[in-house]
N, C-alpha and C. Protein backbone atom coordinates (compact mmCIF):
# COMPACT_ATOMS: atom_id res chain seq x y z
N UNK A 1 -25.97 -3.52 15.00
CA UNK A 1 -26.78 -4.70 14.95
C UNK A 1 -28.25 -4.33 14.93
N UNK A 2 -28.34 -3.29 15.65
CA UNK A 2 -29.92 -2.99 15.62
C UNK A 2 -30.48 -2.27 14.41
N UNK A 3 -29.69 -1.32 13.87
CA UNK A 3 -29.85 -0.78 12.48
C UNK A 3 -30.32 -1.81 11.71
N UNK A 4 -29.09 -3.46 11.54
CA UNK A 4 -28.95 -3.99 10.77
C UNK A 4 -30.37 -5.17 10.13
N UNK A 5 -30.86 -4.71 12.13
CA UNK A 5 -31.86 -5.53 11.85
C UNK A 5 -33.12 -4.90 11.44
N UNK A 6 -33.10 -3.57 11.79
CA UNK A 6 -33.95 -2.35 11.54
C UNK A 6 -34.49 -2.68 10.16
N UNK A 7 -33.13 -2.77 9.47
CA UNK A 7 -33.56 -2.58 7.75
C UNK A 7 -33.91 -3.86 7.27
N UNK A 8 -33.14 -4.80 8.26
CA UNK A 8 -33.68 -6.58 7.10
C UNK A 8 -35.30 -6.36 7.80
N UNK A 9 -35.96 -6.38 8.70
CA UNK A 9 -37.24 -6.07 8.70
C UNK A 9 -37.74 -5.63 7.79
N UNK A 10 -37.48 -4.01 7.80
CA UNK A 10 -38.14 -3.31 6.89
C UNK A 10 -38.13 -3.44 5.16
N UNK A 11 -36.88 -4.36 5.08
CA UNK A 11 -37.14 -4.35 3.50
C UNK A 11 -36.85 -5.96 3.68
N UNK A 12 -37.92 -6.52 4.45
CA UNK A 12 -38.10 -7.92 4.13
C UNK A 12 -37.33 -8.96 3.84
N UNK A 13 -36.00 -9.12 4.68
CA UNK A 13 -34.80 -9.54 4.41
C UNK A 13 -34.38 -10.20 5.32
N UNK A 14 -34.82 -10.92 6.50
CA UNK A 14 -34.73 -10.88 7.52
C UNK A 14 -33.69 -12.91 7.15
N UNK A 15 -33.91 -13.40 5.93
CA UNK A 15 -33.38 -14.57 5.86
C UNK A 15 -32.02 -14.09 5.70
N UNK A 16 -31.68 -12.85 4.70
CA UNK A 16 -30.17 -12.90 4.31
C UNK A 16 -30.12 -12.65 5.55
N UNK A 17 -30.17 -11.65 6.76
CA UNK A 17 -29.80 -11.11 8.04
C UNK A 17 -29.26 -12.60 8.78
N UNK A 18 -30.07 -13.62 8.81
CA UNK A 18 -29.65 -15.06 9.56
C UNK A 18 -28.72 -15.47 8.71
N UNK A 19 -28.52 -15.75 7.71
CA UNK A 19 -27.51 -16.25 6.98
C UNK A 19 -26.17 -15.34 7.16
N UNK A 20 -26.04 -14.27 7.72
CA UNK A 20 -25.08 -13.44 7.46
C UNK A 20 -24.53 -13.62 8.96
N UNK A 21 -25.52 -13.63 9.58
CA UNK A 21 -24.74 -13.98 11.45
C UNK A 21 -24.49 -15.06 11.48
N UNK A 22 -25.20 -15.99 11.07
CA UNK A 22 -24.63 -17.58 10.96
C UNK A 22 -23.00 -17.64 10.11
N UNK A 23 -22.86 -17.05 9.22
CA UNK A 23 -21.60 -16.85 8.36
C UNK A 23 -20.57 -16.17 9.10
N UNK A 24 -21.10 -14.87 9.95
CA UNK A 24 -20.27 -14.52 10.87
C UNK A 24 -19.89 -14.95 11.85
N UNK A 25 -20.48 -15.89 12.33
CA UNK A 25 -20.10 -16.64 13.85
C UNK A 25 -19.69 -17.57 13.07
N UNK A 26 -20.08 -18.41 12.18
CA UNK A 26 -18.98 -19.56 11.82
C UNK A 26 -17.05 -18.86 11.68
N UNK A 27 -17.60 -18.22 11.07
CA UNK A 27 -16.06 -17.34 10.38
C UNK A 27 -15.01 -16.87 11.79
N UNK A 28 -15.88 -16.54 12.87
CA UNK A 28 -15.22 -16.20 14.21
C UNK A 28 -14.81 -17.19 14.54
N UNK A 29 -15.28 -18.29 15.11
CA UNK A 29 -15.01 -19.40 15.80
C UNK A 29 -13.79 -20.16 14.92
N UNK A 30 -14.02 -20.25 13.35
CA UNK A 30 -12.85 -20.59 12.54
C UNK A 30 -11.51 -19.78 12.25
N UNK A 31 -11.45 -18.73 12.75
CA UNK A 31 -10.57 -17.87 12.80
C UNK A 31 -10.02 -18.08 14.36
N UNK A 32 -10.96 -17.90 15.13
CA UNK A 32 -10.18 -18.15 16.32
C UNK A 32 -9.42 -19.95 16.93
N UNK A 33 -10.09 -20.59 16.28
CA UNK A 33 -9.54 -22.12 16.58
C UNK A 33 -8.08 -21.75 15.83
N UNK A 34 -8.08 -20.86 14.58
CA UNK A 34 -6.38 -21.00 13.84
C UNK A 34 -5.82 -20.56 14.54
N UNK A 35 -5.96 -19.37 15.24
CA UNK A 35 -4.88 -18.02 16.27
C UNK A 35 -4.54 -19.42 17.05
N UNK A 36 -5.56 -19.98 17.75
CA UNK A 36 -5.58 -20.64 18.85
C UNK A 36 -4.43 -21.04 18.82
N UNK A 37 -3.55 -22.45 18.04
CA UNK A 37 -2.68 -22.89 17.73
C UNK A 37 -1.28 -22.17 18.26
N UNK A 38 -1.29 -20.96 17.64
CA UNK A 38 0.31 -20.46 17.13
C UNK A 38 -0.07 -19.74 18.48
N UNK A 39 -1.12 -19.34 19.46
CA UNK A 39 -1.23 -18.52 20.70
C UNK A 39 -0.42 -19.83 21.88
N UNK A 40 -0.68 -20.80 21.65
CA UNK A 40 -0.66 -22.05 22.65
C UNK A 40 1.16 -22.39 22.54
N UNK A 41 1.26 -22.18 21.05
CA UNK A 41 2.63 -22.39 21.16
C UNK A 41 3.72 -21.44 21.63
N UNK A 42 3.14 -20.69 20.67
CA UNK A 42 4.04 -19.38 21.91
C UNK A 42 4.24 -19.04 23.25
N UNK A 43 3.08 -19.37 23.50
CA UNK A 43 2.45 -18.65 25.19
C UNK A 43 3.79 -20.02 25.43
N UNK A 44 3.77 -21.22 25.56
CA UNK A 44 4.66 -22.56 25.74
C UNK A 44 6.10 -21.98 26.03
N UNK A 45 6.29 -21.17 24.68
CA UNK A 45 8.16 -20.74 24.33
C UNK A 45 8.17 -19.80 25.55
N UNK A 46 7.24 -19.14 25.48
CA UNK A 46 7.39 -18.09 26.68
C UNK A 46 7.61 -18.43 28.16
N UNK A 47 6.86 -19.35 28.49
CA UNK A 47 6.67 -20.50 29.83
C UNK A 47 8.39 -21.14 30.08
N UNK A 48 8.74 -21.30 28.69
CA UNK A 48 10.12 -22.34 28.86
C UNK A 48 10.97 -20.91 29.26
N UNK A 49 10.87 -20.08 28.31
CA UNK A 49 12.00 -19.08 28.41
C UNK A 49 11.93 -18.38 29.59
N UNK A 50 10.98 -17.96 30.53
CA UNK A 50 11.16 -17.82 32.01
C UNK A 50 11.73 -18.81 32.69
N UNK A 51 11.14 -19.81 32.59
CA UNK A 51 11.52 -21.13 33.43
C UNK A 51 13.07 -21.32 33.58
N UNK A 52 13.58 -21.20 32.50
CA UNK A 52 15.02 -21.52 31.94
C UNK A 52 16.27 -20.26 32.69
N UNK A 53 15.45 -19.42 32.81
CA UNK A 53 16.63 -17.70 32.58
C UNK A 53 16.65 -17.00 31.53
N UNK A 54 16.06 -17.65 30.48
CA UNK A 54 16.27 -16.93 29.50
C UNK A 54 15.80 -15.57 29.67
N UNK A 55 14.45 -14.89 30.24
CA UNK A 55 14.11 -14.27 30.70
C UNK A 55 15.13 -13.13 30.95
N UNK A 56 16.14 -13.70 31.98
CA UNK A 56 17.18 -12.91 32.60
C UNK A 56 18.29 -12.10 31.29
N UNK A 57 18.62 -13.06 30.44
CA UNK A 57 19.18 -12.66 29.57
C UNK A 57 19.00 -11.96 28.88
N UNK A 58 17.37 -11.86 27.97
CA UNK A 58 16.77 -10.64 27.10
C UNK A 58 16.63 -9.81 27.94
N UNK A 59 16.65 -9.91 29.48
CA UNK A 59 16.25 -8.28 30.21
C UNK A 59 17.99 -7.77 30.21
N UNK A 60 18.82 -8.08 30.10
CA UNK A 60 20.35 -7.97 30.17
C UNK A 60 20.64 -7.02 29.44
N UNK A 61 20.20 -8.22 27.86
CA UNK A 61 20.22 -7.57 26.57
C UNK A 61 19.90 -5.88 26.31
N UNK A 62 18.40 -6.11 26.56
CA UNK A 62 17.81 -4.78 26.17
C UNK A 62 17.85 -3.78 27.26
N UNK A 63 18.73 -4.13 28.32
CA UNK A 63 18.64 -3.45 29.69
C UNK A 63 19.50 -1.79 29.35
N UNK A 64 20.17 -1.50 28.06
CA UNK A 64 20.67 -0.03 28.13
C UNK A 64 19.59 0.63 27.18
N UNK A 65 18.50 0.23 26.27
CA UNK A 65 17.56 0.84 25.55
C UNK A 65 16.49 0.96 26.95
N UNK A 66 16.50 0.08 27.82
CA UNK A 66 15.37 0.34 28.20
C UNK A 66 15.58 1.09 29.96
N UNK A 67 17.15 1.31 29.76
CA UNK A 67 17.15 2.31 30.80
C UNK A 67 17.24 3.64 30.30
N UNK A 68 17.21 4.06 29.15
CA UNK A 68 16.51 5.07 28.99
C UNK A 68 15.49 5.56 28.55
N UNK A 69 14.58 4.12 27.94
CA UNK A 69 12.79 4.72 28.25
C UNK A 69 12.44 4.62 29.46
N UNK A 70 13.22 3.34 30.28
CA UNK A 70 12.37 3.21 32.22
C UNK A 70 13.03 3.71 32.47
N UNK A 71 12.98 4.96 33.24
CA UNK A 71 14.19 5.32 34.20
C UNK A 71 13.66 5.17 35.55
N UNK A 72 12.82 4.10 36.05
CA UNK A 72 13.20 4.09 37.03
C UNK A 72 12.81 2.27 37.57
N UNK A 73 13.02 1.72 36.72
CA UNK A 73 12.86 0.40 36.83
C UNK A 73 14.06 -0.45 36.76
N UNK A 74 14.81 -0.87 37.71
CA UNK A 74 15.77 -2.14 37.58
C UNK A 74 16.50 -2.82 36.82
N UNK A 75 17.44 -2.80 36.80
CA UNK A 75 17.66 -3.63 35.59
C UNK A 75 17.39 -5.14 35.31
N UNK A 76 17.77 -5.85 36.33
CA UNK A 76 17.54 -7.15 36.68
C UNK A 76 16.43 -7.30 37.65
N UNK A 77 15.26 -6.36 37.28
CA UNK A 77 13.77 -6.91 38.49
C UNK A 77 13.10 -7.27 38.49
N UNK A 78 12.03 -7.69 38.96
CA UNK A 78 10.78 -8.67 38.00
C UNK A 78 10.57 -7.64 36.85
N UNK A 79 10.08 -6.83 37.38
CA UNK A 79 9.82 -5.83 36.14
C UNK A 79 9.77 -5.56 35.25
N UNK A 80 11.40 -5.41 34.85
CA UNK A 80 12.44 -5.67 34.11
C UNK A 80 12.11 -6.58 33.18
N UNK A 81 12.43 -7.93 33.67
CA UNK A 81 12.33 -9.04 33.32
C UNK A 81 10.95 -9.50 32.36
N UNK A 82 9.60 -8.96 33.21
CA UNK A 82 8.33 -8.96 32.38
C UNK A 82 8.23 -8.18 31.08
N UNK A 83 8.84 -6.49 31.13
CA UNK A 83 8.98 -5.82 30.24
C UNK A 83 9.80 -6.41 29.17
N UNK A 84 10.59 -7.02 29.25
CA UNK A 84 11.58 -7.84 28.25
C UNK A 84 11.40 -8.72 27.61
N UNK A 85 10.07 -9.48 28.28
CA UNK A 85 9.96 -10.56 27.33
C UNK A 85 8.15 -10.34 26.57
N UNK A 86 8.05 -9.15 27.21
CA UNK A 86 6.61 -8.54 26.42
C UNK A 86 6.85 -8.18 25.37
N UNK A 87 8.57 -7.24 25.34
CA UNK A 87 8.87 -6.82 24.33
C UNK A 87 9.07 -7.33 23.24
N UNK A 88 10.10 -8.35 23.63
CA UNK A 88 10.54 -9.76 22.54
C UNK A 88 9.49 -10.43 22.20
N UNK A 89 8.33 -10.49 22.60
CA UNK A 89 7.10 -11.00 22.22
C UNK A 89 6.42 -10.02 20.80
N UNK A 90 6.37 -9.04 21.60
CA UNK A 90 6.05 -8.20 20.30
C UNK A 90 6.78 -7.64 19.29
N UNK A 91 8.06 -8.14 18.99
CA UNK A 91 9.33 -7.85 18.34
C UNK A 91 8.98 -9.35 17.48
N UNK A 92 8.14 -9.96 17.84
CA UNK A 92 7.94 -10.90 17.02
C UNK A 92 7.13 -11.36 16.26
N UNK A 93 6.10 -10.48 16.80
CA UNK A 93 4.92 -10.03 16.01
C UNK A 93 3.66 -11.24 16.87
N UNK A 94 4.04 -12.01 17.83
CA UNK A 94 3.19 -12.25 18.49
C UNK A 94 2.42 -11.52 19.95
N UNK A 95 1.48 -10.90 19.36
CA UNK A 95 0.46 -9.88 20.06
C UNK A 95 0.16 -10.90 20.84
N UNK A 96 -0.88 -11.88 20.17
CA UNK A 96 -1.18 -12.72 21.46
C UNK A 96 -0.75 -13.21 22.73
N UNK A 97 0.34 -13.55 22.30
CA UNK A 97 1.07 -14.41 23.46
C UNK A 97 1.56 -13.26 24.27
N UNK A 98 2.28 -12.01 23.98
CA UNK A 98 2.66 -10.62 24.63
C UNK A 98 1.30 -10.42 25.44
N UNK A 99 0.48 -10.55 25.28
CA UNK A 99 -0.52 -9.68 26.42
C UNK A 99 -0.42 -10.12 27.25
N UNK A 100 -0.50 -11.93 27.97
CA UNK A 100 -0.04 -12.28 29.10
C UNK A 100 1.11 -11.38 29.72
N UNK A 101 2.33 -11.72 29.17
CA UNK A 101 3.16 -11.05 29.51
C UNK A 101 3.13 -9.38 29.74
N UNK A 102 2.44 -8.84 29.11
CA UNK A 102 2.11 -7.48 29.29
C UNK A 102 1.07 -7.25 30.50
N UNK A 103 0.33 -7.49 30.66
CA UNK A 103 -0.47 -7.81 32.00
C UNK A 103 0.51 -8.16 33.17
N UNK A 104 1.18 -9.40 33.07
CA UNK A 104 2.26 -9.38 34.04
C UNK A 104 3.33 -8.08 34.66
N UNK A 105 4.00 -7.59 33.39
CA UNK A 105 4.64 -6.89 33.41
C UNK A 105 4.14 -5.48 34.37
N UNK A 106 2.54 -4.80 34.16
CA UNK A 106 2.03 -4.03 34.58
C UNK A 106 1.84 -4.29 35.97
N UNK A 107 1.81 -5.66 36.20
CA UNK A 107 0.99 -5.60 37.75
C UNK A 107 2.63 -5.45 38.46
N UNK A 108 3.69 -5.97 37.63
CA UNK A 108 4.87 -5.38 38.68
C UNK A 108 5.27 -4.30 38.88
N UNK A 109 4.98 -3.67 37.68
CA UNK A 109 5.02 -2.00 37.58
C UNK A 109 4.39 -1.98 38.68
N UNK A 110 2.97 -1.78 39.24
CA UNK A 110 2.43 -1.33 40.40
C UNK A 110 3.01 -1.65 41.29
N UNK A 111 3.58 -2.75 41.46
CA UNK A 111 3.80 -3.56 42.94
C UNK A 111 5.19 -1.96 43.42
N UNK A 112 6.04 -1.79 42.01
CA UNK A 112 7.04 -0.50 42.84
C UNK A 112 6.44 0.01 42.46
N UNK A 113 5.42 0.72 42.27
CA UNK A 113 4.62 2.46 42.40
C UNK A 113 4.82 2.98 43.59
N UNK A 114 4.59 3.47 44.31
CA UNK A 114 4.43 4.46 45.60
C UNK A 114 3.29 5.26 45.57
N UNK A 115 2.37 6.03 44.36
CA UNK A 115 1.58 6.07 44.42
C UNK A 115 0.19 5.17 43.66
N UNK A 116 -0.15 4.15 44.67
CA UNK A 116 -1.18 2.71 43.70
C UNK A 116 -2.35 3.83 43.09
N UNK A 117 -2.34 4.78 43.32
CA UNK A 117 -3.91 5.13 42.92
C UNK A 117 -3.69 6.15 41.53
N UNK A 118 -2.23 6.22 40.93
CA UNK A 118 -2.43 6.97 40.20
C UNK A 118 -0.95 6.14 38.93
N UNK A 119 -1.05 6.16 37.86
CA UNK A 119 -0.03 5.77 37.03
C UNK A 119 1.31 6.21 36.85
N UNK A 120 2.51 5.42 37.11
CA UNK A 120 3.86 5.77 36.95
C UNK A 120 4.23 6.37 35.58
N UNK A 121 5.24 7.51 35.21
CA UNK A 121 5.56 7.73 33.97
C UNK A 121 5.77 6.59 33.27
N UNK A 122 6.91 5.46 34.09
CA UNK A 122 6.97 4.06 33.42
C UNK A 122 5.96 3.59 32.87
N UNK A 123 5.24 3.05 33.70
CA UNK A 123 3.68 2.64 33.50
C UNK A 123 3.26 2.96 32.02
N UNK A 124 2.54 4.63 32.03
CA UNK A 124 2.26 5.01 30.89
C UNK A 124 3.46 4.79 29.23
N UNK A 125 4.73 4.75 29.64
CA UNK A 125 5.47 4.46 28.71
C UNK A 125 5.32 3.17 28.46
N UNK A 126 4.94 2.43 29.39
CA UNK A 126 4.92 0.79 28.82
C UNK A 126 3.81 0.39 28.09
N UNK A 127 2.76 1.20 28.58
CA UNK A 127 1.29 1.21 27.82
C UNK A 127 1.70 1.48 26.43
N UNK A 128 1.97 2.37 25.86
CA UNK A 128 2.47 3.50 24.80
C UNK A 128 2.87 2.27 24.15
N UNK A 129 4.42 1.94 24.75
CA UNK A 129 5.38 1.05 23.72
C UNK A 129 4.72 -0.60 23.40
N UNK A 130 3.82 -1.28 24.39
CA UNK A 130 2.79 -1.72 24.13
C UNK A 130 2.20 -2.03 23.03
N UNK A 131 1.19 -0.60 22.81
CA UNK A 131 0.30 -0.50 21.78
C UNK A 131 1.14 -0.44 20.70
N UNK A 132 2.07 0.60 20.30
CA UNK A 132 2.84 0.18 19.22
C UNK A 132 3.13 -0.69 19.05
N UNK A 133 3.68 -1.64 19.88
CA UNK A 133 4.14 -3.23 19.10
C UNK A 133 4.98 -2.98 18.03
N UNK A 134 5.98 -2.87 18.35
CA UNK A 134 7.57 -3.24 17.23
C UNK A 134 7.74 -4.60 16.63
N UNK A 135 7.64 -4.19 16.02
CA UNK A 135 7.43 -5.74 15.01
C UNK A 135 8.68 -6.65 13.87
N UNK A 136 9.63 -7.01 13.85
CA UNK A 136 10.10 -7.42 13.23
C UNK A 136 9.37 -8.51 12.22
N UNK A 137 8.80 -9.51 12.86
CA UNK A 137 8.39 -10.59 12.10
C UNK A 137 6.65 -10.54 12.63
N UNK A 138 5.84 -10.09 11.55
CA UNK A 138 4.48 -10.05 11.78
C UNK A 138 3.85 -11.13 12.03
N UNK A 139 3.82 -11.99 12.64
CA UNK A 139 3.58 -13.33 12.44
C UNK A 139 2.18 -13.40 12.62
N UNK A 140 1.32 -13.10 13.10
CA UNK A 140 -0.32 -13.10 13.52
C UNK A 140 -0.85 -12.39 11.87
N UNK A 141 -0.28 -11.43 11.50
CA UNK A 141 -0.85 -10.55 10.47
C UNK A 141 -0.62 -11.73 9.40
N UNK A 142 0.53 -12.00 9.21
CA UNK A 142 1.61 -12.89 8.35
C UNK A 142 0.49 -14.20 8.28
N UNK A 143 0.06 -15.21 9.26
CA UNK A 143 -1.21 -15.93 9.38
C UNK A 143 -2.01 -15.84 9.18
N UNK A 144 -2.53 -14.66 9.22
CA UNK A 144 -3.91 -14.27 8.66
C UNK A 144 -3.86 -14.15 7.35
N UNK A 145 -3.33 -13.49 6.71
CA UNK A 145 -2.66 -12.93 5.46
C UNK A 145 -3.05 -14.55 4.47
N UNK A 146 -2.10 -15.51 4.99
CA UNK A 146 -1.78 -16.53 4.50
C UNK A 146 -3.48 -17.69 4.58
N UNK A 147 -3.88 -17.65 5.76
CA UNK A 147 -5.09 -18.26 5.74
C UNK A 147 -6.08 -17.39 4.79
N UNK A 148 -5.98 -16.46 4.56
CA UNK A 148 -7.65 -15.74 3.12
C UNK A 148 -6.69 -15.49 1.98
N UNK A 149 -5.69 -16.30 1.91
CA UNK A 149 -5.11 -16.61 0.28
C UNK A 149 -4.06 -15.79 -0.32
N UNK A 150 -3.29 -15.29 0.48
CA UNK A 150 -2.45 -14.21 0.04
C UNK A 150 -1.77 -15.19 -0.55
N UNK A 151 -0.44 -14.78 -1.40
CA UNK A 151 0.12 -14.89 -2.19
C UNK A 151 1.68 -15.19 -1.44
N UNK A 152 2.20 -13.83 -1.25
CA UNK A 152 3.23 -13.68 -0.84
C UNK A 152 2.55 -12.56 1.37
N UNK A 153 2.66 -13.47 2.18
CA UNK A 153 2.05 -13.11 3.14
C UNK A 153 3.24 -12.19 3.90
N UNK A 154 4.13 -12.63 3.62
CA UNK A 154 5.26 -11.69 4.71
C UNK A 154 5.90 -10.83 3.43
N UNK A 155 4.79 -10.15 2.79
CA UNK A 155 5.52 -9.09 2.01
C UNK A 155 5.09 -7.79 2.40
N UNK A 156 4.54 -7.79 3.44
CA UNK A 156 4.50 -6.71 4.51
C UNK A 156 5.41 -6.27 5.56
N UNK A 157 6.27 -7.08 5.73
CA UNK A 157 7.86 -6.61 6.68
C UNK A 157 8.14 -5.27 6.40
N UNK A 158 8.56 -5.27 5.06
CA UNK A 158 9.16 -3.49 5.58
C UNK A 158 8.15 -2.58 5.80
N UNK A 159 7.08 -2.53 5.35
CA UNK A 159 6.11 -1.67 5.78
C UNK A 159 5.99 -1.89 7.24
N UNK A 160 6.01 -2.97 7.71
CA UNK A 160 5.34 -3.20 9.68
C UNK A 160 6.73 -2.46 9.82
N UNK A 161 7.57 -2.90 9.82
CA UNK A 161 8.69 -2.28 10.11
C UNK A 161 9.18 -0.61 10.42
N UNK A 162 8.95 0.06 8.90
CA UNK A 162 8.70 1.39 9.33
C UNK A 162 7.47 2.13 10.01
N UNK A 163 5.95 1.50 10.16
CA UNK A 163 5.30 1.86 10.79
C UNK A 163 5.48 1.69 12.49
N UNK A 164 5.91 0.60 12.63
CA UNK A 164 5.68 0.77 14.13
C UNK A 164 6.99 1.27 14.35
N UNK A 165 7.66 1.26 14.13
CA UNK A 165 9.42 1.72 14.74
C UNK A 165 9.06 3.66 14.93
N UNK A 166 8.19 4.05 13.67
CA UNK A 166 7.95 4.87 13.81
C UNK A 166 7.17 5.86 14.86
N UNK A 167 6.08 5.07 14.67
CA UNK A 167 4.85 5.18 16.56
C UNK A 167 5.61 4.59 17.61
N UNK A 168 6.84 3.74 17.06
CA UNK A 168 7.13 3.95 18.74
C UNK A 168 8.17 4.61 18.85
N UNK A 169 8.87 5.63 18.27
CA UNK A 169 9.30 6.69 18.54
C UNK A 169 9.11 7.82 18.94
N UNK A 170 7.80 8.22 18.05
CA UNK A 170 7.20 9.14 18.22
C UNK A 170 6.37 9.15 19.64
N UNK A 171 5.61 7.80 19.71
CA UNK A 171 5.28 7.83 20.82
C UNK A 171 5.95 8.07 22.30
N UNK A 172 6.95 7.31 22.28
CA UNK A 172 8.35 7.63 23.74
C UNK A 172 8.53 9.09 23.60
N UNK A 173 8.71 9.31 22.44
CA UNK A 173 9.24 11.04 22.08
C UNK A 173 7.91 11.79 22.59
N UNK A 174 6.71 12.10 22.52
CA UNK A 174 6.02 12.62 22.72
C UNK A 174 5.61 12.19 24.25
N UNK A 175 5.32 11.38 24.67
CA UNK A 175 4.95 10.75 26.32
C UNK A 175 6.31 11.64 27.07
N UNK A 176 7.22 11.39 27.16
CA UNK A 176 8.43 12.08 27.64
C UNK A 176 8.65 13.52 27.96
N UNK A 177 8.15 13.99 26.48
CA UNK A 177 8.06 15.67 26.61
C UNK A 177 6.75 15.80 27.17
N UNK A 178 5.60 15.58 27.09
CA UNK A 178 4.81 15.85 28.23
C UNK A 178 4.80 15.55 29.38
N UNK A 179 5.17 14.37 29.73
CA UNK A 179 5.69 13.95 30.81
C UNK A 179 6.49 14.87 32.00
N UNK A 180 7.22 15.70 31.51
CA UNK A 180 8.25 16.85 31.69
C UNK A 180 7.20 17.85 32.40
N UNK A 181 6.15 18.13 31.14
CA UNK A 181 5.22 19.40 31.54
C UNK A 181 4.00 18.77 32.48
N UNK A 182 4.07 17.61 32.57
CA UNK A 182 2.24 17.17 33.71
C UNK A 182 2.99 16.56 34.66
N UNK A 183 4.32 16.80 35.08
CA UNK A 183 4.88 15.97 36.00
C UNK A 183 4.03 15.91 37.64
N UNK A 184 3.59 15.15 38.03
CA UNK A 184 2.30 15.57 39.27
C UNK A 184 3.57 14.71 40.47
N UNK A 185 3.59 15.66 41.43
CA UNK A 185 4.53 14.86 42.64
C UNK A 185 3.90 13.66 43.31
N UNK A 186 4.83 12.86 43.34
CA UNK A 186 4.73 11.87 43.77
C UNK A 186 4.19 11.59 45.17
N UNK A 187 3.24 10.63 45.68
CA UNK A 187 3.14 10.78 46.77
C UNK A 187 2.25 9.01 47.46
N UNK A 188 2.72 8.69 48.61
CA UNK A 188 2.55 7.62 48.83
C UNK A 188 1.30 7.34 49.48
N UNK A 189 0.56 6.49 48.93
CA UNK A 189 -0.48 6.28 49.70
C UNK A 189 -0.34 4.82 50.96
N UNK A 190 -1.33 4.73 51.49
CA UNK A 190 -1.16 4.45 52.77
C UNK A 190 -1.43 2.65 52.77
C-alpha cells in the first residue's frame, strides 16, 4: 500500500489510486455479503446436526479412519465428535462454516492434553488435515467461480479432488514419520 501510494504520487496519479481502493472495498464488502449467505446457512445445518445426534453418528461413521490418524482420541468424545463434523464440513467444501467447528474441535483437543503448554501429536495432525481440507464438493470455490461468470463452475471437482486427497496424505504421511523422530515426552503441567 505504501509503494502503491509511493508511485500514484510520484507519477501524479493519485485519482486512479482512490478509484482503485474505492473499487476494492466496494468489491470486498460485495463479495463478502455473498459468502455471508451460504456461511449462515451452513453454520444453521451444523447447529441442527449437533443438536439432533447427528453429530454422534458422523463421529461413528468415520470413527475407524480416524482411529488411525487420532490415536489417542475417543471414539465417541467431544473431541471426536468436533473433529467429525469439521471434517464433514470440509468434505463439503464449506471452509467457512468448518472453522467454527475447527476451533471447537481444538479447544477439546486441549481440554485432554496433559501437557497445556505444548501441542498434542493429535493436535498437530488436526491442524495438518485442517489445512488440507478434503473436498468433495467445492462449494465456496464453486460460488465464487459462478458469481465472476464462469461457465461451467463445478468443473473443478476432479482436480479439488486429487489435490487435496493428495496433501492430505502426504501430509498425515509425513507429520507421522516425524512425529516418530521429535517424539518429546510427555509431561503434565500443574
Amino acid at each position: 500500500m505504501v509503494v502503491s501510494f509511493v508511485c500514484a504520487a510520484a507519477l501524479g496519479n493519485m485519482q486512479s489510486l482512490s478509484d482503485a481502493v474505492l473499487e476494492g472495498a466496494s468489491g470486498a464488502v460485495d463479495l463478502s455479503i455473498s459468502l455471508l449467505g451460504m456461511l449462515c446457512l451452513w453454520g444453521g445445518i451444523m447447529n441442527v446436526a449437533q443438536e439432533s445426534g447427528f453429530t454422534v453418528i458422523i463421529s461413528r461413521i468415520l470413527s475407524p479412519l480416524f482411529k488411525v490418524v487420532f490415536k489417542n482420541v475417543k471414539k465417541e468424545s467431544p473431541a471426536a465428535q468436533a473433529i467429525s463434523m469439521n471434517f464433514a464440513a470440509n468434505l463439503l467444501g464449506l471452509g467457512n462454516a468448518a472453522t467454527p467447528l475447527g476451533l471447537e474441535a481444538m479447544k477439546r483437543l486441549q481440554l485432554e492434553n496433559r501437557n497445556k503448554s505444548s501441542a498434542t501429536d493429535d493436535m498437530a495432525v488436526f491442524v495438518l488435515m485442517n489445512s488440507a481440507a478434503m473436498r468433495i464438493i467445492p462449494t465456496t470455490v464453486a460460488a465464487l467461480r459462478s458469481k465472476y461468470g464462469s461457465a461451467s463452475p463445478m468443473e473443478i471437482m476432479p482436480a479439488t479432488w486429487i489435490c487435496t486427497a493428495a496433501s492430505l496424505f502426504v501430509g498425515i504421511t509425513v507429520s507421522k514419520l516425524l512425529g516418530r523422530f521429535f517424539r518429546r515426552p510427555e509431561r503434565e503441567t500443574p
